[in-house]
N, C-alpha and C. Protein backbone atom coordinates (compact mmCIF):
# COMPACT_ATOMS: atom_id res chain seq x y z
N UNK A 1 -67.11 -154.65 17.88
CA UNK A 1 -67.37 -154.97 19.27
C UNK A 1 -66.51 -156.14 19.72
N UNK A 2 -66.43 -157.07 18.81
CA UNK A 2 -65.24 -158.16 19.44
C UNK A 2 -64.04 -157.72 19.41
N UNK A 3 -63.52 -157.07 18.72
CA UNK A 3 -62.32 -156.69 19.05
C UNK A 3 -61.63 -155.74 20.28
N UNK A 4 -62.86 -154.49 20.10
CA UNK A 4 -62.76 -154.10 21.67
C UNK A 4 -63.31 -155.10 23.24
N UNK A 5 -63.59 -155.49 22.94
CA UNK A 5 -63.86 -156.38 23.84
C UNK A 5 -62.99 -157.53 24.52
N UNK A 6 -61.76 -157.74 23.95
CA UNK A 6 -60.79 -158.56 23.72
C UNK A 6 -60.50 -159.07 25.29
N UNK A 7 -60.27 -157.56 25.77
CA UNK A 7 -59.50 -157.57 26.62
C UNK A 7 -60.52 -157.24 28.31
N UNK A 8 -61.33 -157.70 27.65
CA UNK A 8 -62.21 -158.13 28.55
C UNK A 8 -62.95 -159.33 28.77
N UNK A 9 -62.71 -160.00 29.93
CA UNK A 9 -63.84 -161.52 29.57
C UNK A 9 -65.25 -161.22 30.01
N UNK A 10 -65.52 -160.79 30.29
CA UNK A 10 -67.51 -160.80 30.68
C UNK A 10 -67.86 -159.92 29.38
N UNK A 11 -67.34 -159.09 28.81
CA UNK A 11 -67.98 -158.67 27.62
C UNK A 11 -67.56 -159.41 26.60
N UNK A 12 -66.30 -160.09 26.14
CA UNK A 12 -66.25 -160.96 25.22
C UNK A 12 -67.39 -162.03 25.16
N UNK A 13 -67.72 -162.74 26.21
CA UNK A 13 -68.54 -163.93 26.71
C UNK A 13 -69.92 -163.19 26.17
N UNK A 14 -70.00 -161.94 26.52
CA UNK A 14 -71.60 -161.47 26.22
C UNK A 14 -71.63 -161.38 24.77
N UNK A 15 -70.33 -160.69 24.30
CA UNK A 15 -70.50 -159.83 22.34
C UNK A 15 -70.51 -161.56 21.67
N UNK A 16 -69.87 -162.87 22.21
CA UNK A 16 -69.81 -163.76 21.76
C UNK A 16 -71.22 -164.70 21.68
N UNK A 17 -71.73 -164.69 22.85
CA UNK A 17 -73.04 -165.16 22.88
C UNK A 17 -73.83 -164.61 22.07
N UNK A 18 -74.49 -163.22 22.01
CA UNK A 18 -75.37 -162.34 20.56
C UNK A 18 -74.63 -163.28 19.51
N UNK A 19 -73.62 -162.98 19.44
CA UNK A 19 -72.99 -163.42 17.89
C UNK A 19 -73.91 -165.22 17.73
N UNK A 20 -74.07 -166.07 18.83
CA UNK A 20 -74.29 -167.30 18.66
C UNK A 20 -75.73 -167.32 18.46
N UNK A 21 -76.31 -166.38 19.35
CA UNK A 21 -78.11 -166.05 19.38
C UNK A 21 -78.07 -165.72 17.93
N UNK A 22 -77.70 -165.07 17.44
CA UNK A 22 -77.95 -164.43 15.74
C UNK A 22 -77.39 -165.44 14.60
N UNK A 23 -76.69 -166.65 15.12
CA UNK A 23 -76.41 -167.73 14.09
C UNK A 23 -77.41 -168.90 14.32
N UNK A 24 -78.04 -168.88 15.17
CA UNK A 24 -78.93 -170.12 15.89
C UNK A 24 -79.38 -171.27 14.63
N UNK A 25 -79.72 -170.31 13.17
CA UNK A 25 -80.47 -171.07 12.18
C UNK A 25 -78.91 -172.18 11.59
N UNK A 26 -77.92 -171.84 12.01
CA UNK A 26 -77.09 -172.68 11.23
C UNK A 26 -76.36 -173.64 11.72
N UNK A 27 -76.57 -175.12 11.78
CA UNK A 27 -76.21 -176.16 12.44
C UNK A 27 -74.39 -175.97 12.50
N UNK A 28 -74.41 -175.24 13.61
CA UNK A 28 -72.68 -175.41 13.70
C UNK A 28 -72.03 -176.71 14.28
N UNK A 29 -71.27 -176.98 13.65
CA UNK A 29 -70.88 -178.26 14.14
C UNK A 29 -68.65 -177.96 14.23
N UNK A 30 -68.28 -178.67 14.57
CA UNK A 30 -66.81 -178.55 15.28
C UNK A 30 -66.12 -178.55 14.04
N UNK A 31 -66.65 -179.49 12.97
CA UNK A 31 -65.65 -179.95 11.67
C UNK A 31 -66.11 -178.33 10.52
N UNK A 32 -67.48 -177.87 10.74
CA UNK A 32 -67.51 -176.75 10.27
C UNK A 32 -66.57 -175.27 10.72
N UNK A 33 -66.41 -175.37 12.22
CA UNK A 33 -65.63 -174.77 12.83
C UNK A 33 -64.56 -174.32 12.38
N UNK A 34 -63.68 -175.90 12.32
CA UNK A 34 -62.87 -175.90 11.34
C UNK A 34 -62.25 -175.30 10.17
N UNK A 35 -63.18 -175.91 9.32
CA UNK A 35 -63.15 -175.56 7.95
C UNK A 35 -63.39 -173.75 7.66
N UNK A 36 -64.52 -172.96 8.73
CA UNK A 36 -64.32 -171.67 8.86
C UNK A 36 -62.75 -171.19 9.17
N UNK A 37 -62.40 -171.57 10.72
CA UNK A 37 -61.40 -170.85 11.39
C UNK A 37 -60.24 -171.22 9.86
N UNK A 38 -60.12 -172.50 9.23
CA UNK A 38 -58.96 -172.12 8.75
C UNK A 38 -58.87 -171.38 7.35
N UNK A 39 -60.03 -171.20 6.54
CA UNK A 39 -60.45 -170.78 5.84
C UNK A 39 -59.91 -169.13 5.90
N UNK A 40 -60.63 -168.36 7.42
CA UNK A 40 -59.99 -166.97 7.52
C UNK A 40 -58.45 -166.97 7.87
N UNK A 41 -57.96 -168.05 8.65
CA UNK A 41 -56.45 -167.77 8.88
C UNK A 41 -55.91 -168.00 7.31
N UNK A 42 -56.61 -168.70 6.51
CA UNK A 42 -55.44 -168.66 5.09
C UNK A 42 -55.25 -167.67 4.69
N UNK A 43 -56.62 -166.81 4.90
CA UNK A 43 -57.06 -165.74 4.32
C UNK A 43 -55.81 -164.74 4.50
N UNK A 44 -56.12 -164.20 5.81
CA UNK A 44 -55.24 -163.77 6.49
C UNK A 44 -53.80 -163.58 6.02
N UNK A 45 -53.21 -164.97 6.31
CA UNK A 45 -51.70 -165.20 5.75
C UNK A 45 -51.61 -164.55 4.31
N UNK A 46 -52.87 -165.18 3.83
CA UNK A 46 -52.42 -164.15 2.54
C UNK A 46 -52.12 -163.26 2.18
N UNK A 47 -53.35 -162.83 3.10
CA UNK A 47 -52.78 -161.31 2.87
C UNK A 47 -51.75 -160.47 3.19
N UNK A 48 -51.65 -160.54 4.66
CA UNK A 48 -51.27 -159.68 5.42
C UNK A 48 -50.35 -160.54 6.62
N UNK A 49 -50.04 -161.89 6.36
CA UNK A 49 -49.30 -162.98 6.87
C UNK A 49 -48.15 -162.45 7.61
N UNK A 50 -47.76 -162.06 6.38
CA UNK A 50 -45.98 -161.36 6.90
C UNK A 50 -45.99 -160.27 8.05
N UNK A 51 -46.94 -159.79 8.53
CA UNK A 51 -47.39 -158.68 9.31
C UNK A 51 -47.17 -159.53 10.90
N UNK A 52 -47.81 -160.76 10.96
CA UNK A 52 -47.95 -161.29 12.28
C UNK A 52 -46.93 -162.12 12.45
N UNK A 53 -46.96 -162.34 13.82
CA UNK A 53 -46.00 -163.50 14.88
C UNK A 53 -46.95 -164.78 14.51
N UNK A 54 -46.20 -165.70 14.96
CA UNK A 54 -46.93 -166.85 15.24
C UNK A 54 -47.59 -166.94 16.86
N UNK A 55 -47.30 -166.44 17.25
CA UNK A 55 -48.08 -165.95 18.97
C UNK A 55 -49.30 -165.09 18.34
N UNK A 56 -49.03 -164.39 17.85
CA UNK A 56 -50.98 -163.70 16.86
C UNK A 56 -51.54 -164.33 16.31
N UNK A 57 -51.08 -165.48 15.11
CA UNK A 57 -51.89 -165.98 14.60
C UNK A 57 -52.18 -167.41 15.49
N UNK A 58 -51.92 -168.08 16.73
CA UNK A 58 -52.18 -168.41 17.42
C UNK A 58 -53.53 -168.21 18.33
N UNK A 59 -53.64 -166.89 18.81
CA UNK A 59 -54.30 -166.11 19.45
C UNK A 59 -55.65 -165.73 18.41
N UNK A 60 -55.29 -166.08 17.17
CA UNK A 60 -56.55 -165.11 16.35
C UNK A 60 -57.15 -166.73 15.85
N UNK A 61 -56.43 -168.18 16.32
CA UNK A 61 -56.96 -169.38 16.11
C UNK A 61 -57.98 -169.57 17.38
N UNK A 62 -57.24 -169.04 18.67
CA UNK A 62 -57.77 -169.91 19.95
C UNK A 62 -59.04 -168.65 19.64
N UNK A 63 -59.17 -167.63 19.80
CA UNK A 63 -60.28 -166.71 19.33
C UNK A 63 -61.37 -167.41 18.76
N UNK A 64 -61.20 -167.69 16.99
CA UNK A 64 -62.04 -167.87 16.43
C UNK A 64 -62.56 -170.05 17.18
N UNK A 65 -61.65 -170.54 17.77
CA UNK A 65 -61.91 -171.71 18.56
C UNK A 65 -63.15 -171.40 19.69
N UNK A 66 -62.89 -170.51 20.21
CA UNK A 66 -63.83 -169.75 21.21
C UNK A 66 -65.20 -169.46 20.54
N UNK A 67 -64.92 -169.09 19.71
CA UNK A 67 -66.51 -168.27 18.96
C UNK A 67 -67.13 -169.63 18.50
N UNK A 68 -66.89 -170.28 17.68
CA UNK A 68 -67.44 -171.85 17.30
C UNK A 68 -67.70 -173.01 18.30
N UNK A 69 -66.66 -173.08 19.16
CA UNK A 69 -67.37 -173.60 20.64
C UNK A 69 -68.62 -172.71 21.14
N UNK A 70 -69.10 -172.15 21.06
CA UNK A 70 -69.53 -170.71 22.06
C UNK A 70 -71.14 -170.79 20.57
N UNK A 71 -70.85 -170.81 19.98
CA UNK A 71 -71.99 -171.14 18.65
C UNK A 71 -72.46 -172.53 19.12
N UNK A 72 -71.62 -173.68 19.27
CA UNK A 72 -72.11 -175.34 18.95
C UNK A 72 -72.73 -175.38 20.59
N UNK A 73 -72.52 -174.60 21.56
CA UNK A 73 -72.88 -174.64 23.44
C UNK A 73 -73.98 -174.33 23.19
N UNK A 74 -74.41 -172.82 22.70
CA UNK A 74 -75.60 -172.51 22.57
C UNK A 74 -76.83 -173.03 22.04
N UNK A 75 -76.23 -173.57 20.87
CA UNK A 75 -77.22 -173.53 19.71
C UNK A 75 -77.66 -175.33 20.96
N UNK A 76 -76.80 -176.23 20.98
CA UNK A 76 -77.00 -176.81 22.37
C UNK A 76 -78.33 -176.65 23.37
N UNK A 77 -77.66 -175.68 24.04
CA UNK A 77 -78.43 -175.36 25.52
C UNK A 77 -79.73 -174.65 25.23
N UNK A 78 -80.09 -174.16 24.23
CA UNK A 78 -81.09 -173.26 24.17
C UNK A 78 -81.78 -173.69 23.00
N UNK A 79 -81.63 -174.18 21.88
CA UNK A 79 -82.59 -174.43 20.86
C UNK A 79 -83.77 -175.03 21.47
N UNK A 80 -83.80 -175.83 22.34
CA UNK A 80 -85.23 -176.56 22.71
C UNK A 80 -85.96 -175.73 23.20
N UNK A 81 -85.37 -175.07 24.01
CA UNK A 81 -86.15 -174.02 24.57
C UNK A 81 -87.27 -172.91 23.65
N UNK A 82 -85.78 -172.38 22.96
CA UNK A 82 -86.39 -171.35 21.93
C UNK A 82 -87.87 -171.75 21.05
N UNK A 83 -87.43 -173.16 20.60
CA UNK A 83 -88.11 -173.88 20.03
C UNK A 83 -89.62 -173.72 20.63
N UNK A 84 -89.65 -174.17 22.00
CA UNK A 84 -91.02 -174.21 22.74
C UNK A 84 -91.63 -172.72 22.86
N UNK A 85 -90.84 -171.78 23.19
CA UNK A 85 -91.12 -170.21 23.20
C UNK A 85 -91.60 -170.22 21.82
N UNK A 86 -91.28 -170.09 20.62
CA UNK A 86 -92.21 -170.01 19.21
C UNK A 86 -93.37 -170.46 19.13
N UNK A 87 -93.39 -172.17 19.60
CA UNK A 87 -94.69 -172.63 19.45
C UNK A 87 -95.53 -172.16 20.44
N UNK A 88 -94.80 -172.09 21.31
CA UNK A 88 -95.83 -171.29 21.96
C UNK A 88 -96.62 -169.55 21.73
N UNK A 89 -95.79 -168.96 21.05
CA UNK A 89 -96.19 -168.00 20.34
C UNK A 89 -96.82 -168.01 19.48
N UNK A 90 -96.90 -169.06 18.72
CA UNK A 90 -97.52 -168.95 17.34
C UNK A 90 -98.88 -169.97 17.94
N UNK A 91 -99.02 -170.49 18.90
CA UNK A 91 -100.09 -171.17 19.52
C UNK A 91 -100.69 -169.61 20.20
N UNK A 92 -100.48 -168.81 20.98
CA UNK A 92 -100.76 -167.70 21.36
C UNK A 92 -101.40 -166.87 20.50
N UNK A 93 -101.15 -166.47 19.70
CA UNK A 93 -101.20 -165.33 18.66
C UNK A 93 -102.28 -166.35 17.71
N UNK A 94 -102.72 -167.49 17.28
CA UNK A 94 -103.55 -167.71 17.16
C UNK A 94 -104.62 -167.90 17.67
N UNK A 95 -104.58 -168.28 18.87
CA UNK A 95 -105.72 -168.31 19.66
C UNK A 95 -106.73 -166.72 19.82
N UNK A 96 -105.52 -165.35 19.45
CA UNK A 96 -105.97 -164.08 19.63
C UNK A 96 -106.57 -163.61 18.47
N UNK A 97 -106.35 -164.69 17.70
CA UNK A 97 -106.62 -164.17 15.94
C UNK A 97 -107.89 -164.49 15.61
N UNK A 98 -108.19 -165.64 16.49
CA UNK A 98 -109.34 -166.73 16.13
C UNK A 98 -110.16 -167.33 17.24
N UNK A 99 -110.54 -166.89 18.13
CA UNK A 99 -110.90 -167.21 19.19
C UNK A 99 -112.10 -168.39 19.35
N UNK A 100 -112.86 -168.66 18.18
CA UNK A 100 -113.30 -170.28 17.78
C UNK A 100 -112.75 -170.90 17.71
N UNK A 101 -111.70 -170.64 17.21
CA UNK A 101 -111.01 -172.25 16.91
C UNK A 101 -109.79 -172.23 18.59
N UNK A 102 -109.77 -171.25 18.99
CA UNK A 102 -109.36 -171.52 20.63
C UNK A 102 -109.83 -172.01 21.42
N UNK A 103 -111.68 -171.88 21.25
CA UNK A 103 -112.35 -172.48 22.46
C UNK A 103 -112.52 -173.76 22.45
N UNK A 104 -112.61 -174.40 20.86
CA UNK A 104 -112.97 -175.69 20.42
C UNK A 104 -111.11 -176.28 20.66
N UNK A 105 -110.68 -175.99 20.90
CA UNK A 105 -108.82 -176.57 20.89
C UNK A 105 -109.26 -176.90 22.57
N UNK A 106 -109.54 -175.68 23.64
CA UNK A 106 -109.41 -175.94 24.74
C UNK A 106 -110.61 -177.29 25.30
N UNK A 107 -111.70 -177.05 24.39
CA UNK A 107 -112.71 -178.00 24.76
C UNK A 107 -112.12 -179.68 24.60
N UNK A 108 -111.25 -179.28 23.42
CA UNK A 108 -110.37 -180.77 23.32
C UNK A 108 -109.59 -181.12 23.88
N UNK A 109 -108.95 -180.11 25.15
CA UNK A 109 -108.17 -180.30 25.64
C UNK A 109 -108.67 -181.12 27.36
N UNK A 110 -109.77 -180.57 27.24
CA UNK A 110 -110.85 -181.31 28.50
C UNK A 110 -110.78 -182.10 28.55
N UNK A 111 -111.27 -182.86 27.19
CA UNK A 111 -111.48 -184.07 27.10
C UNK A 111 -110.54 -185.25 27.33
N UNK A 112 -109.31 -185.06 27.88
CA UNK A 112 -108.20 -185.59 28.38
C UNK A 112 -108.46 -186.42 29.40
């Protein structure tokens, strides 16, 4: 999907975001970024190096620059959130499980 997508920006932006929603558990940080993006470009060169321009392997840097920005924004803008949506679920779904210990939570909550 990222690759077809290339050559599109509103679906890159979308196939890139899932990709960041589905990493959420892993503190991405810029120096990890890093150490990924150059990790696959060595890779790369290794292998199959002689194959590309330096205008591709350029393009397959600012790429994977994109995806790790686009991971460290998210995980950003939305963890708190997400965060409150769980507890609040798992506050929900107990209250449905156990409905004593809901009424005695809300009675404590009166007491405010």
């Amino acid at each position: 999907a990222l690759g077809q997508s290339l050559g599109d920006p509103p679906a890159l932006k979308q196939v890139v975001e899932a990709l960041a929603f589905q990493h959420l558990h892993i503190e991405v940080t810029a120096p990890l970024v890093a150490v990924v993006r150059g990790a696959i470009v060595d890779l790369i060169v290794a292998e199959v190096g002689h194959h590309f321009q330096d205008s591709t392997m350029f393009g397959f840097r600012t790429l994977l620059n994109y995806i790790g920005g686009s991971m460290i924004y998210i995980r950003k803008a939305y963890a708190d959130r997400l965060e409150i949506i769980a507890s609040s679920w798992a506050l929900a779904n107990r209250r449905r499980q156990d409905p004593v210990a809901s009424d005695a939570d809300e009675s404590d909550d009166d007491d405010d």
